[in-house]
Each structure stands twice: as C-alpha cells, then as structure tokens.
C-alpha atoms as a PDB file:
ATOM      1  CA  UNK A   1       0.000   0.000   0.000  1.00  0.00           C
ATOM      2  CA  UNK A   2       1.543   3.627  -0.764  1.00  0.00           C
ATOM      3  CA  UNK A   3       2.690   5.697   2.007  1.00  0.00           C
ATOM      4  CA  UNK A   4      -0.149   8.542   0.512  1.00  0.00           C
ATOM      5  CA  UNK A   5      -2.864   5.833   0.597  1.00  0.00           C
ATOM      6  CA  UNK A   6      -1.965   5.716   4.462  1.00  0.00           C
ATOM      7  CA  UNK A   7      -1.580   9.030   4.979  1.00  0.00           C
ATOM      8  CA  UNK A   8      -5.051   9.763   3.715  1.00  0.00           C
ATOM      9  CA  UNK A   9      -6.229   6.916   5.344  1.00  0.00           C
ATOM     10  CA  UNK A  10      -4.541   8.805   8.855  1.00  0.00           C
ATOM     11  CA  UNK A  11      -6.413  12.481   7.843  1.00  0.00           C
ATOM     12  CA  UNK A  12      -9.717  10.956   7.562  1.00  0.00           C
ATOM     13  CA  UNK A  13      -9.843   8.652  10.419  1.00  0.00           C
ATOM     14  CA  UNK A  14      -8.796  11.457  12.956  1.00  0.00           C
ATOM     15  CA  UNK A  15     -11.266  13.712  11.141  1.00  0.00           C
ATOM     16  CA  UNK A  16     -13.969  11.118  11.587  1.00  0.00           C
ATOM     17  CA  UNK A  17     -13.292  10.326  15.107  1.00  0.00           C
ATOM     18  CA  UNK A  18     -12.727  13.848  16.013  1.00  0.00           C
ATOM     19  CA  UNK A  19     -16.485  14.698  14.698  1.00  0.00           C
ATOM     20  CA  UNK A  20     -17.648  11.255  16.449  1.00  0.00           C
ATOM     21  CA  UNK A  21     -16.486  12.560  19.386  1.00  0.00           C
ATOM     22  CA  UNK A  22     -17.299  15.871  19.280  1.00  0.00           C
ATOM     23  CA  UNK A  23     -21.245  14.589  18.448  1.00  0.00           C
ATOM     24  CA  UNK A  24     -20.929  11.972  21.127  1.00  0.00           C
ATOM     25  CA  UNK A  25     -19.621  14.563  23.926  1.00  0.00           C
ATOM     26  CA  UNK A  26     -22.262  16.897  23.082  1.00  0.00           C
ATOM     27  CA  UNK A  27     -25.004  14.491  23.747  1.00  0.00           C
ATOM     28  CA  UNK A  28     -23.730  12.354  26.463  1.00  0.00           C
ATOM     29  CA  UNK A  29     -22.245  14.091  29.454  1.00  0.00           C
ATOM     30  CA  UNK A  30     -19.917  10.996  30.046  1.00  0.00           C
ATOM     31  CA  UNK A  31     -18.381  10.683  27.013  1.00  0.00           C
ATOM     32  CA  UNK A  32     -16.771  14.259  27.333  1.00  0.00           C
ATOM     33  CA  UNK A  33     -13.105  12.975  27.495  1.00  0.00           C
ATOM     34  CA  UNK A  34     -13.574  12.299  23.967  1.00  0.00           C
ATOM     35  CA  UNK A  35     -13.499  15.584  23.004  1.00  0.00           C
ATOM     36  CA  UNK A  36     -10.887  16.879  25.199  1.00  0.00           C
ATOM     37  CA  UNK A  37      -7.599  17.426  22.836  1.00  0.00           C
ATOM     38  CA  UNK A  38      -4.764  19.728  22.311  1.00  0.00           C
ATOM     39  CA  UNK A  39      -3.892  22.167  20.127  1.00  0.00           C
ATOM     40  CA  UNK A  40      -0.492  23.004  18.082  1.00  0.00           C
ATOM     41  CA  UNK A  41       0.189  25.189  16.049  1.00  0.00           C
ATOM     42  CA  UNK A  42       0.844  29.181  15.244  1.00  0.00           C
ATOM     43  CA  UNK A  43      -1.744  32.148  14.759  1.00  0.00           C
ATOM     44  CA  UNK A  44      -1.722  33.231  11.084  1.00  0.00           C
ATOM     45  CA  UNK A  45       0.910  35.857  10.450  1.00  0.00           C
ATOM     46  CA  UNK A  46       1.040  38.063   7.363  1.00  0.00           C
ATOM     47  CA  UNK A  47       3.852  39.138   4.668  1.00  0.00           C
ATOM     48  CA  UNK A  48       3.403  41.936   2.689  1.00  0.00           C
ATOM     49  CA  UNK A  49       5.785  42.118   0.104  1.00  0.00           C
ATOM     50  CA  UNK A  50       3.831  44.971  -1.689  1.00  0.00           C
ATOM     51  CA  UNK A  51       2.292  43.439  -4.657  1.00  0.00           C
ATOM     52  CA  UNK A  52       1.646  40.266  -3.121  1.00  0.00           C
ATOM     53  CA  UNK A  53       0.280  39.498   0.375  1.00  0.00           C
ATOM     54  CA  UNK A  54       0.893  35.931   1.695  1.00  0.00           C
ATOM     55  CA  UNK A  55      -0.793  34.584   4.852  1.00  0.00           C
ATOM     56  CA  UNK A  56       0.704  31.609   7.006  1.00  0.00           C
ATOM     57  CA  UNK A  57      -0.506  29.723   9.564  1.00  0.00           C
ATOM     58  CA  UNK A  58      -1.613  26.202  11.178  1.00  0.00           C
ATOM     59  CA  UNK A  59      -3.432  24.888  13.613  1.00  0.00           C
ATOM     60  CA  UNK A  60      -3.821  21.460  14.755  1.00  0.00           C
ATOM     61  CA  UNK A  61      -6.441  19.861  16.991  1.00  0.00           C
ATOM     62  CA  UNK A  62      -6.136  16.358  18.448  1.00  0.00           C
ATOM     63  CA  UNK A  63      -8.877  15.238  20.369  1.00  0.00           C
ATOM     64  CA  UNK A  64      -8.824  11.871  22.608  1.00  0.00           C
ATOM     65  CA  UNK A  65     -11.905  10.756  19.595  1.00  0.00           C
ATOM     66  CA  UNK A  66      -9.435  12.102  16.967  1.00  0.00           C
ATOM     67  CA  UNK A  67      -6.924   9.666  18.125  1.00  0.00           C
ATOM     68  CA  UNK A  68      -8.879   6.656  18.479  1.00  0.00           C
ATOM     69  CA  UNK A  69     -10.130   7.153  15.001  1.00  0.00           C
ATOM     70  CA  UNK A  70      -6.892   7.561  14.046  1.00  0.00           C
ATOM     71  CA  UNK A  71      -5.651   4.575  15.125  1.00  0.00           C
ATOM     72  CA  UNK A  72      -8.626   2.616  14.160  1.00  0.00           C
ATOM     73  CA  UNK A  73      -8.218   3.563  10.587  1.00  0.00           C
ATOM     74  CA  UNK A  74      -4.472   3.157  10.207  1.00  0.00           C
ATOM     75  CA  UNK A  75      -5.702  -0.405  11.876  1.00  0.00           C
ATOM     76  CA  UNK A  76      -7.972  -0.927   8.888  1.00  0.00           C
ATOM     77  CA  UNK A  77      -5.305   0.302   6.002  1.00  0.00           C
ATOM     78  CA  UNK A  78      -2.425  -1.933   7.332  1.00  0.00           C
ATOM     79  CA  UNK A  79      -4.764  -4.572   8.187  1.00  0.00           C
ATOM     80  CA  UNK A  80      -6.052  -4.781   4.688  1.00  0.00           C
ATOM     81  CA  UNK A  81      -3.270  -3.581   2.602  1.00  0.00           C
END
C-alpha cells in the first residue's frame, strides 16, 4: 500500500473520530473525554511584500476521539493492505 494511501487513510480517520467525538460529547455528558484534545500550532501571520500578500498559519487539533479514530483507521489500512 503507498505511504499517501496511508496518509489519507490517517487524515480521515482522525477527522472522523474527532467529529464522532465531538457529536458523542455533546449528547452524552460521560463521554466528554472524547473531546478533550490539544492544540499546536501558530496564529496566522502576514507578509506583505507589496504586490503580493501571503498569509501563514496552522493549527492542529487532536482530540482523545481524533486519536482513536486515528488509530482505528491506520488499523484498517495496514490490516487490509
């Protein structure tokens, strides 16, 4: 399996199991951990170079139901492939 098949694989299980944990923490007072995470990153800085403007900036937010999905489907890919 190619390392981008993986990789993709990686982005959309933590997306999934960050919004599966986000929906499940919203509706179920117990299951909050899952949507505790932390957050890396920098604040979005700008270059003005006088004809051209460029914006940079990240931010990255790993929940506890990020991770899980995460895992899961890196599971599945290397399981499979």
């Amino acid at each position: 399996m190619s390392r981008w098949l993986i990789f993709m694989w990686a982005v959309i299980g933590a997306v999934v199991g960050q919004v599966v944990g986000a929906a499940l923490a919203s509706h179920f007072s117990a299951l909050e951990l899952l949507d505790r995470g932390l957050s890396l990153g920098f604040d979005p800085t700008n270059i003005n170079l006088g004809f051209v403007i460029l914006t940079l900036g990240i931010q990255v937010k790993l929940s506890i139901g990020g991770a899980i999905g995460l895992v899961l489907a890196l599971w599945l890919a290397l399981r499979n492939g």
